[in-house]
C-alpha atoms as a PDB file:
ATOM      1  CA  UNK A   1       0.000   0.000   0.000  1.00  0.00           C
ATOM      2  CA  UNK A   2       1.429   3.666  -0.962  1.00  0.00           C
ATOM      3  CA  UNK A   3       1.670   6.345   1.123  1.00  0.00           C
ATOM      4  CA  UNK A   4      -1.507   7.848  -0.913  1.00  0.00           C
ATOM      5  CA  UNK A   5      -3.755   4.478  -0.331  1.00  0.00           C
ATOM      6  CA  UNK A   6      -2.766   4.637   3.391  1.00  0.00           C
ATOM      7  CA  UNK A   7      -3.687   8.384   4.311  1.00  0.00           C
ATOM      8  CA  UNK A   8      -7.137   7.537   2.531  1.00  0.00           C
ATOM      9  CA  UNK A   9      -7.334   4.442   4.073  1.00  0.00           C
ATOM     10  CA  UNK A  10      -6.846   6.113   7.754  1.00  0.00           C
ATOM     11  CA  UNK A  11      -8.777   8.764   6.743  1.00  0.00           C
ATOM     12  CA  UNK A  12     -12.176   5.743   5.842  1.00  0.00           C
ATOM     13  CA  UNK A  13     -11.414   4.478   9.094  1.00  0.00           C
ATOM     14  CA  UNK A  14     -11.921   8.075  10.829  1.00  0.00           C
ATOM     15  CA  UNK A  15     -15.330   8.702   9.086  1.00  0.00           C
ATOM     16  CA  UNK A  16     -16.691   5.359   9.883  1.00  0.00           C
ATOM     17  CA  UNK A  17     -16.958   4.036   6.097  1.00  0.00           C
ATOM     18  CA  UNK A  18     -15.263   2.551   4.038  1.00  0.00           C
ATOM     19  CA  UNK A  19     -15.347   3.956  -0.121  1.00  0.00           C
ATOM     20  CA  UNK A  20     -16.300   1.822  -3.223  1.00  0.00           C
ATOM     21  CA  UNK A  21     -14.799   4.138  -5.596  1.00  0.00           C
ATOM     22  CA  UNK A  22     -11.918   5.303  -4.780  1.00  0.00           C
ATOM     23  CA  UNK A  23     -11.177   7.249  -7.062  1.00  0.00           C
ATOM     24  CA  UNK A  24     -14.305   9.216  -5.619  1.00  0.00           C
ATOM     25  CA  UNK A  25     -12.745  10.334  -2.264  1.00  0.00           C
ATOM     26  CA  UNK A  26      -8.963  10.763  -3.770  1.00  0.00           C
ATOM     27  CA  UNK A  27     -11.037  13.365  -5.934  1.00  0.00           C
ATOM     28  CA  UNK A  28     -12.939  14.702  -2.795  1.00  0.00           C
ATOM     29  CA  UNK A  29      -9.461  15.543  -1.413  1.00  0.00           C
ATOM     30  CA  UNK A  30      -7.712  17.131  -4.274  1.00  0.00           C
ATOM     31  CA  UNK A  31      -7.439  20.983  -4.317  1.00  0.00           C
ATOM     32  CA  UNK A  32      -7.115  22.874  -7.407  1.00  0.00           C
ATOM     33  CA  UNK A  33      -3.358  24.075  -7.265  1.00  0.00           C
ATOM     34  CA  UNK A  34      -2.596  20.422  -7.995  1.00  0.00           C
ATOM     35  CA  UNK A  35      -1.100  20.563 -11.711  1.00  0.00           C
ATOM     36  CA  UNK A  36      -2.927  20.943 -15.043  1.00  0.00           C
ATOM     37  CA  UNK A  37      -1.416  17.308 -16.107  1.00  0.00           C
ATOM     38  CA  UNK A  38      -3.150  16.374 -13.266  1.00  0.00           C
ATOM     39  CA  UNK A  39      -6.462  18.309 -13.211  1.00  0.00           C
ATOM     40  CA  UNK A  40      -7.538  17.452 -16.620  1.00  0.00           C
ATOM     41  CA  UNK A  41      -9.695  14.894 -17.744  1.00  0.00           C
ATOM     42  CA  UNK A  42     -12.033  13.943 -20.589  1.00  0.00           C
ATOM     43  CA  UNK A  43     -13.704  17.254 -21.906  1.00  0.00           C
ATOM     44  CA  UNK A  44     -11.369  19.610 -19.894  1.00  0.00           C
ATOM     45  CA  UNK A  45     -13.139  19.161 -16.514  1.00  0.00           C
ATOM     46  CA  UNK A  46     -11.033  20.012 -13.656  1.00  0.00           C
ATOM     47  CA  UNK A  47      -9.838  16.805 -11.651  1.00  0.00           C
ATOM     48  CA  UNK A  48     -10.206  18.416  -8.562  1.00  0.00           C
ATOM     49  CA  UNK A  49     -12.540  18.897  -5.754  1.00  0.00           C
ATOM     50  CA  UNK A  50     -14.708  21.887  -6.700  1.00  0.00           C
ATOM     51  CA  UNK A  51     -17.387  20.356  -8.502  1.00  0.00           C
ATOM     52  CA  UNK A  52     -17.638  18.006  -5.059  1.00  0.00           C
ATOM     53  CA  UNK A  53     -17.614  21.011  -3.042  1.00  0.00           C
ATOM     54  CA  UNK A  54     -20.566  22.311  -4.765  1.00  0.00           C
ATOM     55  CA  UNK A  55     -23.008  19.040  -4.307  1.00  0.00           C
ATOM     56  CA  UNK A  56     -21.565  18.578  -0.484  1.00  0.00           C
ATOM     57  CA  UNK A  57     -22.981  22.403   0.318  1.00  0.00           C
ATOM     58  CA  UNK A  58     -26.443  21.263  -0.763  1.00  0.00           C
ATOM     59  CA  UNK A  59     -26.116  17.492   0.450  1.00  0.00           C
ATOM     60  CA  UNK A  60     -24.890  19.220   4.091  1.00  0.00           C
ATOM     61  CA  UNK A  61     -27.678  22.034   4.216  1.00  0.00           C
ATOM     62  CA  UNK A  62     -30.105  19.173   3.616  1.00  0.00           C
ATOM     63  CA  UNK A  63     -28.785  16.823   6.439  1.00  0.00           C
ATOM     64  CA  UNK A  64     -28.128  20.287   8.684  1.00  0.00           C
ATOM     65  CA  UNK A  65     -31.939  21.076   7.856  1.00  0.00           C
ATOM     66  CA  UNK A  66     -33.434  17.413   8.664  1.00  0.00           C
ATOM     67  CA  UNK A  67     -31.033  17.842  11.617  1.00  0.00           C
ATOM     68  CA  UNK A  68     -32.086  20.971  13.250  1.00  0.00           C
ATOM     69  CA  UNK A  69     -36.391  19.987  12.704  1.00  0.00           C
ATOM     70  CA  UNK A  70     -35.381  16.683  14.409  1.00  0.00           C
ATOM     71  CA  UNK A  71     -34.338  18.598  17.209  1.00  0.00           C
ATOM     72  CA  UNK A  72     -36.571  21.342  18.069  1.00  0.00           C
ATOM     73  CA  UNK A  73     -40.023  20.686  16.483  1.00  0.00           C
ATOM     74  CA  UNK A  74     -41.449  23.874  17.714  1.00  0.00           C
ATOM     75  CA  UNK A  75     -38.422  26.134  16.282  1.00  0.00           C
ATOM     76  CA  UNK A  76     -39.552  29.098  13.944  1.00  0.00           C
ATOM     77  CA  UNK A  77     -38.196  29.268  10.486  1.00  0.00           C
ATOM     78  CA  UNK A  78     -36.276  32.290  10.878  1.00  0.00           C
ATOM     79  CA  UNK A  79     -34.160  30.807  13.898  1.00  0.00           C
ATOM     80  CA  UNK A  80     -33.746  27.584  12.170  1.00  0.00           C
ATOM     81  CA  UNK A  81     -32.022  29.451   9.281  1.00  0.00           C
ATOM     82  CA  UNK A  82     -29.699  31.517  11.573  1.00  0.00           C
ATOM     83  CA  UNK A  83     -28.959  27.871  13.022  1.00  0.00           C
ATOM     84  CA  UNK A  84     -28.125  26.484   9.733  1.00  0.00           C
ATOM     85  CA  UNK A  85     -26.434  28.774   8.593  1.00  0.00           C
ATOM     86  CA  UNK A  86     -23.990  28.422  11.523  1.00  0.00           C
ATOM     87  CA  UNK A  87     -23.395  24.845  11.353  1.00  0.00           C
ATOM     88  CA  UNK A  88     -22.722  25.209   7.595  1.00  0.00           C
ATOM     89  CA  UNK A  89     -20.842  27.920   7.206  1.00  0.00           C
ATOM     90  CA  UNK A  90     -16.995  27.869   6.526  1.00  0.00           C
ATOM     91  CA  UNK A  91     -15.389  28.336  10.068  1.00  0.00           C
ATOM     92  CA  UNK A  92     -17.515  25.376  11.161  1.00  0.00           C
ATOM     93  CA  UNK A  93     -16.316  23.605   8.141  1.00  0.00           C
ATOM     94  CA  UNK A  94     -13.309  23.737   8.824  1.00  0.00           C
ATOM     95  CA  UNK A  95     -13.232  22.722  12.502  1.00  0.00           C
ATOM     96  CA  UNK A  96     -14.900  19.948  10.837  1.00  0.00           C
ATOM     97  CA  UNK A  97     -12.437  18.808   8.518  1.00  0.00           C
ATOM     98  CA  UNK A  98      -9.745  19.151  11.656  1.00  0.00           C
ATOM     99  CA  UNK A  99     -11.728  16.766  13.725  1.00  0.00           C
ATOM    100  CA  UNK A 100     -11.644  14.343  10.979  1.00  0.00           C
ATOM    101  CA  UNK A 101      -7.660  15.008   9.966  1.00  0.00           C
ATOM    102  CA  UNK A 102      -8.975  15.939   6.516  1.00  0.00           C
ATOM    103  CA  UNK A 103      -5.593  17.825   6.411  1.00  0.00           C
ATOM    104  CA  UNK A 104      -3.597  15.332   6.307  1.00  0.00           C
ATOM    105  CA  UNK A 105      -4.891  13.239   3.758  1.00  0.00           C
ATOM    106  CA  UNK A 106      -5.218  16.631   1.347  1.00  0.00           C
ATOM    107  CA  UNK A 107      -3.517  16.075  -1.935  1.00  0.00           C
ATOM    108  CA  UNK A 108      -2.010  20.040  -2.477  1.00  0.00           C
ATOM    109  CA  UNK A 109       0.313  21.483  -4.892  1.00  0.00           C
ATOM    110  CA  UNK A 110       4.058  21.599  -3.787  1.00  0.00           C
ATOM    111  CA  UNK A 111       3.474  25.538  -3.617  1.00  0.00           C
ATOM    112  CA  UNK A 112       0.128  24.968  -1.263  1.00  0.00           C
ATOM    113  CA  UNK A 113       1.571  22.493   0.609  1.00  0.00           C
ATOM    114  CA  UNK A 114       4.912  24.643   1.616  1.00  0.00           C
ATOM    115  CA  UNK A 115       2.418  27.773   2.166  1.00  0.00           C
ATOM    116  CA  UNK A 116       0.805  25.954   5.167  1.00  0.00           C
ATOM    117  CA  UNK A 117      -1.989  24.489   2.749  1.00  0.00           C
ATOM    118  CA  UNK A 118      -3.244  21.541   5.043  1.00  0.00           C
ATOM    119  CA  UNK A 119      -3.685  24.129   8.120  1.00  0.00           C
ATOM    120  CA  UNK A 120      -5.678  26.915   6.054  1.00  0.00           C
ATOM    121  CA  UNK A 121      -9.526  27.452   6.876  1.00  0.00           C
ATOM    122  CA  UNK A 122     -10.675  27.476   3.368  1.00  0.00           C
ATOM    123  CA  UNK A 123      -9.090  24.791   1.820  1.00  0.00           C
ATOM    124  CA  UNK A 124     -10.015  22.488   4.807  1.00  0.00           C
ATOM    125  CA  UNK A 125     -13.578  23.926   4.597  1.00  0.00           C
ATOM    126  CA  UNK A 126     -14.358  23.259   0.894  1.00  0.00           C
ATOM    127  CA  UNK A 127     -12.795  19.397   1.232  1.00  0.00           C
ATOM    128  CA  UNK A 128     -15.054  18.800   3.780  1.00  0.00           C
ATOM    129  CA  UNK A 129     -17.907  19.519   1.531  1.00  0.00           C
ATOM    130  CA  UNK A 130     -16.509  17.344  -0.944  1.00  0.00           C
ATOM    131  CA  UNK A 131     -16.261  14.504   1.222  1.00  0.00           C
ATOM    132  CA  UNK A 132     -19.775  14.884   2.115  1.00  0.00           C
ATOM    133  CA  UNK A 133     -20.648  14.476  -1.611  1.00  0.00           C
ATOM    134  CA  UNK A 134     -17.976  11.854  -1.959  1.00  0.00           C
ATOM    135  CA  UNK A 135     -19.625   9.663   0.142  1.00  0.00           C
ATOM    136  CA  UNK A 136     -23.471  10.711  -0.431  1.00  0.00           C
ATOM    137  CA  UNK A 137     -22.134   9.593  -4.042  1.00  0.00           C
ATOM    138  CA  UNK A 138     -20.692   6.323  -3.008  1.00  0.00           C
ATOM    139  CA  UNK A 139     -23.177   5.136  -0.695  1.00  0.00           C
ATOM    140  CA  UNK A 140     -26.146   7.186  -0.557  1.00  0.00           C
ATOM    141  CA  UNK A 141     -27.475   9.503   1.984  1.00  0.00           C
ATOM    142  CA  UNK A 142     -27.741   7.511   5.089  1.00  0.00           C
ATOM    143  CA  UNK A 143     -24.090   6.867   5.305  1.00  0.00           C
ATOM    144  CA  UNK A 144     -23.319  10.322   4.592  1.00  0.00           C
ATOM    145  CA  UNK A 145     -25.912  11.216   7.597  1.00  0.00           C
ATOM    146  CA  UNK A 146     -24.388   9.106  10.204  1.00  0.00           C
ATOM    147  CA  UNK A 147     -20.913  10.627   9.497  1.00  0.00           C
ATOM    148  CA  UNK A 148     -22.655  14.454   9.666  1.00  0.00           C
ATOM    149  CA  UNK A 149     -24.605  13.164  13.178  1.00  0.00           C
ATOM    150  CA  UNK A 150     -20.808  11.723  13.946  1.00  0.00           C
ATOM    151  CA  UNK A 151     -18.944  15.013  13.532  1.00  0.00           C
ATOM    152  CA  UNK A 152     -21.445  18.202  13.484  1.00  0.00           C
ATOM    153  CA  UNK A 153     -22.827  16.503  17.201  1.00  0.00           C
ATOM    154  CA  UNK A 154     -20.141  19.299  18.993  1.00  0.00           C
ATOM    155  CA  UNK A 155     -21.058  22.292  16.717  1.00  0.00           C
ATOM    156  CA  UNK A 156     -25.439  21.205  16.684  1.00  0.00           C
ATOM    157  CA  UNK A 157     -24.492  21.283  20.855  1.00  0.00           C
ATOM    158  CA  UNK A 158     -22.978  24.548  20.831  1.00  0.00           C
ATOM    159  CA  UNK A 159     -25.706  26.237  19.629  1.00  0.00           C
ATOM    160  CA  UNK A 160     -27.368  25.672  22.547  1.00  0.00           C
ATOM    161  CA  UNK A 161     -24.129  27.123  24.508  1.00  0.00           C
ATOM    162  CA  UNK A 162     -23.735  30.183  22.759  1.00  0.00           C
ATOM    163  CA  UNK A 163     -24.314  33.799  24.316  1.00  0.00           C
ATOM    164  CA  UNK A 164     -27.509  35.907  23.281  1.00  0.00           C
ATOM    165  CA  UNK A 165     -26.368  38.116  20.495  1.00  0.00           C
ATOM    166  CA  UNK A 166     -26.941  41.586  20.594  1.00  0.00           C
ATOM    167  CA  UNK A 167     -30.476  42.375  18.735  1.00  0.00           C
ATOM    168  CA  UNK A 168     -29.114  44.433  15.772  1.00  0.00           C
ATOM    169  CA  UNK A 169     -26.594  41.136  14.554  1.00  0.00           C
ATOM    170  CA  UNK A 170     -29.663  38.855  15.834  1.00  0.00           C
ATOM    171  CA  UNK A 171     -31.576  40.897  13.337  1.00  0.00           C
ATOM    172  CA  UNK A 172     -28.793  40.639  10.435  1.00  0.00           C
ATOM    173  CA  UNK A 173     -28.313  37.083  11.094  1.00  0.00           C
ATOM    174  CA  UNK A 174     -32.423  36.614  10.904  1.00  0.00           C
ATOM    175  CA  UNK A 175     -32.616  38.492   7.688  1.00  0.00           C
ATOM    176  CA  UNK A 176     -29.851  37.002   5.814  1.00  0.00           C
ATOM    177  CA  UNK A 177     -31.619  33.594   6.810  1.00  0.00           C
ATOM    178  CA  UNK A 178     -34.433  34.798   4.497  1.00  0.00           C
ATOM    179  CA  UNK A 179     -31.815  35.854   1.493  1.00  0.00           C
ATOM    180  CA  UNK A 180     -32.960  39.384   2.563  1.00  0.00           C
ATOM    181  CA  UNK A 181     -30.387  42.337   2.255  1.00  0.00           C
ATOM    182  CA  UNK A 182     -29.719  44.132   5.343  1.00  0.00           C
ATOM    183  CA  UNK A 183     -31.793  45.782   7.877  1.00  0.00           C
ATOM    184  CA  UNK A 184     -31.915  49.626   7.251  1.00  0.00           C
ATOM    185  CA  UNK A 185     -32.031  52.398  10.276  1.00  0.00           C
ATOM    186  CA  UNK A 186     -33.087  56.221  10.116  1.00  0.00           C
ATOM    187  CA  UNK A 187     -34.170  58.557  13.067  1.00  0.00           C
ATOM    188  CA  UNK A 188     -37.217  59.528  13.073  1.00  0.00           C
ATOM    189  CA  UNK A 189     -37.018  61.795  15.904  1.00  0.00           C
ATOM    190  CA  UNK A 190     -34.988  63.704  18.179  1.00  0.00           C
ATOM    191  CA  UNK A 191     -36.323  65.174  21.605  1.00  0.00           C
ATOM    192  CA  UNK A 192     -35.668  65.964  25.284  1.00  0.00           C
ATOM    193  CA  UNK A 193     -32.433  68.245  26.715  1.00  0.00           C
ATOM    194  CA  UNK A 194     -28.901  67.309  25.676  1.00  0.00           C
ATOM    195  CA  UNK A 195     -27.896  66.125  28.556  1.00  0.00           C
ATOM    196  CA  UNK A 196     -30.811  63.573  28.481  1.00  0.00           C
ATOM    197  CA  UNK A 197     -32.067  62.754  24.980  1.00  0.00           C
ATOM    198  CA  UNK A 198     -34.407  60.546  23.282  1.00  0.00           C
ATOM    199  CA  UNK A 199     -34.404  58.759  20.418  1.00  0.00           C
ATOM    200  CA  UNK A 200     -36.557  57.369  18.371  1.00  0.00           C
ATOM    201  CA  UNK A 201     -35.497  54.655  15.122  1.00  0.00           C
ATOM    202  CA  UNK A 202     -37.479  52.837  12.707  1.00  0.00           C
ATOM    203  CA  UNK A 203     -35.878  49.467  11.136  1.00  0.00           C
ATOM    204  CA  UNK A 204     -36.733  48.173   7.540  1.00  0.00           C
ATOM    205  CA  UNK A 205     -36.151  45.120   5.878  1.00  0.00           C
ATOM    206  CA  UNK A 206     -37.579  44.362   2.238  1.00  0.00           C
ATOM    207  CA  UNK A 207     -40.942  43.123   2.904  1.00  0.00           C
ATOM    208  CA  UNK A 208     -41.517  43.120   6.058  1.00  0.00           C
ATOM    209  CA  UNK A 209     -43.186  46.626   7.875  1.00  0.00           C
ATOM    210  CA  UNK A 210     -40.645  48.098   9.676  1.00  0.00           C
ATOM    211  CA  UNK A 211     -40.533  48.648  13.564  1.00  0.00           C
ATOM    212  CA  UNK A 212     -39.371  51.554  16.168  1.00  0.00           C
ATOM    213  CA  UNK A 213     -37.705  51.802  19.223  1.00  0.00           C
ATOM    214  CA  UNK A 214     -36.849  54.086  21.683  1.00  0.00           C
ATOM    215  CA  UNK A 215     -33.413  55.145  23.747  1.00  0.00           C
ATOM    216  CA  UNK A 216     -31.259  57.222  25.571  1.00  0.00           C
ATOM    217  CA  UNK A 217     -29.009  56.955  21.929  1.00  0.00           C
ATOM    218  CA  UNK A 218     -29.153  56.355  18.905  1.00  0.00           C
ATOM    219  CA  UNK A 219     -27.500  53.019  19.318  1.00  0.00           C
ATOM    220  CA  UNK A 220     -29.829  52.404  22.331  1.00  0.00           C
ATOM    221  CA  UNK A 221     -32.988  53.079  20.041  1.00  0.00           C
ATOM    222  CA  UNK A 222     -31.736  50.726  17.107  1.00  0.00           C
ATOM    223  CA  UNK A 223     -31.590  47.861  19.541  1.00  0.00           C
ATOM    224  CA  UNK A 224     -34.869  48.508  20.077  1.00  0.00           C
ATOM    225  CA  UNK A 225     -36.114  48.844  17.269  1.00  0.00           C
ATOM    226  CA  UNK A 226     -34.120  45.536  16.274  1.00  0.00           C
ATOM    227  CA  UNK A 227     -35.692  43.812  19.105  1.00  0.00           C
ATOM    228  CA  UNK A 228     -39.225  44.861  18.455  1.00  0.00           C
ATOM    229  CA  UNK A 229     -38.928  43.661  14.518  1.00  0.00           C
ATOM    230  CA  UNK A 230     -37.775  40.748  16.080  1.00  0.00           C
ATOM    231  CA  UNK A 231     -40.257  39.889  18.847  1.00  0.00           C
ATOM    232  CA  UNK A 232     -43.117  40.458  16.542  1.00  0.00           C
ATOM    233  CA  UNK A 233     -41.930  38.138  13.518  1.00  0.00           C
ATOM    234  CA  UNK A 234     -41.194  35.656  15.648  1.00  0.00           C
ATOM    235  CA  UNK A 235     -43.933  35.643  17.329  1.00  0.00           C
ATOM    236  CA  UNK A 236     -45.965  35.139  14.451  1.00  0.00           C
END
């Protein structure tokens, strides 16, 4: 066995399963600075992982998804997208691909691999994607859900960990769930003596009426008035 079939090999025996093809996973770990000689195969298709990448993003935002409505039946969409989108984005990703050693098992250009290649956040985040579709490709999507309910358990438990975020990024977070841009702010008044003032801010997103709030500042009032948009669309 060559060095190449044993860091795959290692790497199977860290997921939990064990590839058919593969020729499937070797492309599930191979970046794009790997050579042109390399990279090209029948048609001029890149032999990398990028094409992987793209079907593991939609195989893990499906598992994430069945995931999070397992979990908390009574969760509201808007929360369960600000969920998802933190156990799919990149940084948790890659924290992934370090619990599973994806690094070392990375085939990397000479250039990549002196550059600190294995170790980088991206590259680590987009092979773990393409793993995910390596092995939803190999053996369907159960054994690609037991490795996600293997390795996403820590990240799907910190959500439950994590500090109360302040209303205007709550806000952000909610409307970027939706594919919405983000939440506008504009005084709409002004009043009391200098040394005691009192705001007042309305909040719009696209499509949704906008809310006010009240404070002391005009930082104060737009956390209001990020709260209030919040309370009453999730409430609904």
């Amino acid at each position: 066995m060559n060095q190449r079939q044993t860091a795959i090999s290692e790497l199977e025996g860290r997921l939990g399963y064990v590839f058919r093809d593969k020729a499937l996973i070797d492309r599930a770990l191979t970046h794009a600075s790997i050579g042109e000689g390399v990279r090209t195969v029948k048609g001029g298709r890149m032999h990398d992982n990028e094409r992987l990448e793209f079907l593991g993003d939609r195989v893990l935002g499906l598992l994430t998804a069945e995931s999070l409505l397992e979990r908390d039946a009574a969760a509201r969409e808007g929360d369960l997208a600000v969920q998802l989108n933190a156990l799919v984005n990149g940084e948790t990703c890659a924290a992934v691909a370090r619990a599973m050693s994806l690094g070392e098992a990375l085939r990397l250009s000479g250039g990549e691999t002196r550059t600190g290649g294995r170790e980088k956040a991206s590259i680590l985040a987009d092979a773990c994607e393409a793993v995910m579709a390596a092995i939803y490709l190999d053996g369907g999507l159960e054994p690609a859900r037991e490795v996600f309910r293997h390795f996403w358990a820590a990240a799907a438990a910190n959500l439950d960990l994590a500090p109360a975020k302040d209303p205007k990024t709550a806000l952000q977070e909610w409307a970027q769930g939706f594919g919405k841009p983000l939440p506008q702010y504009r005084i709409v008044s002004r009043d009391g003596p200098d040394h005691a003032p009192r705001f007042v801010v309305e909040v719009m997103i696209v499509d949704y009426a906008p809310a006010t709030g009240a404070g002391p500042s005009r930082q104060a009032a737009e956390k209001a008035a990020a709260q209030a948009l919040l309370d009453r669309e999730q409430a609904q």
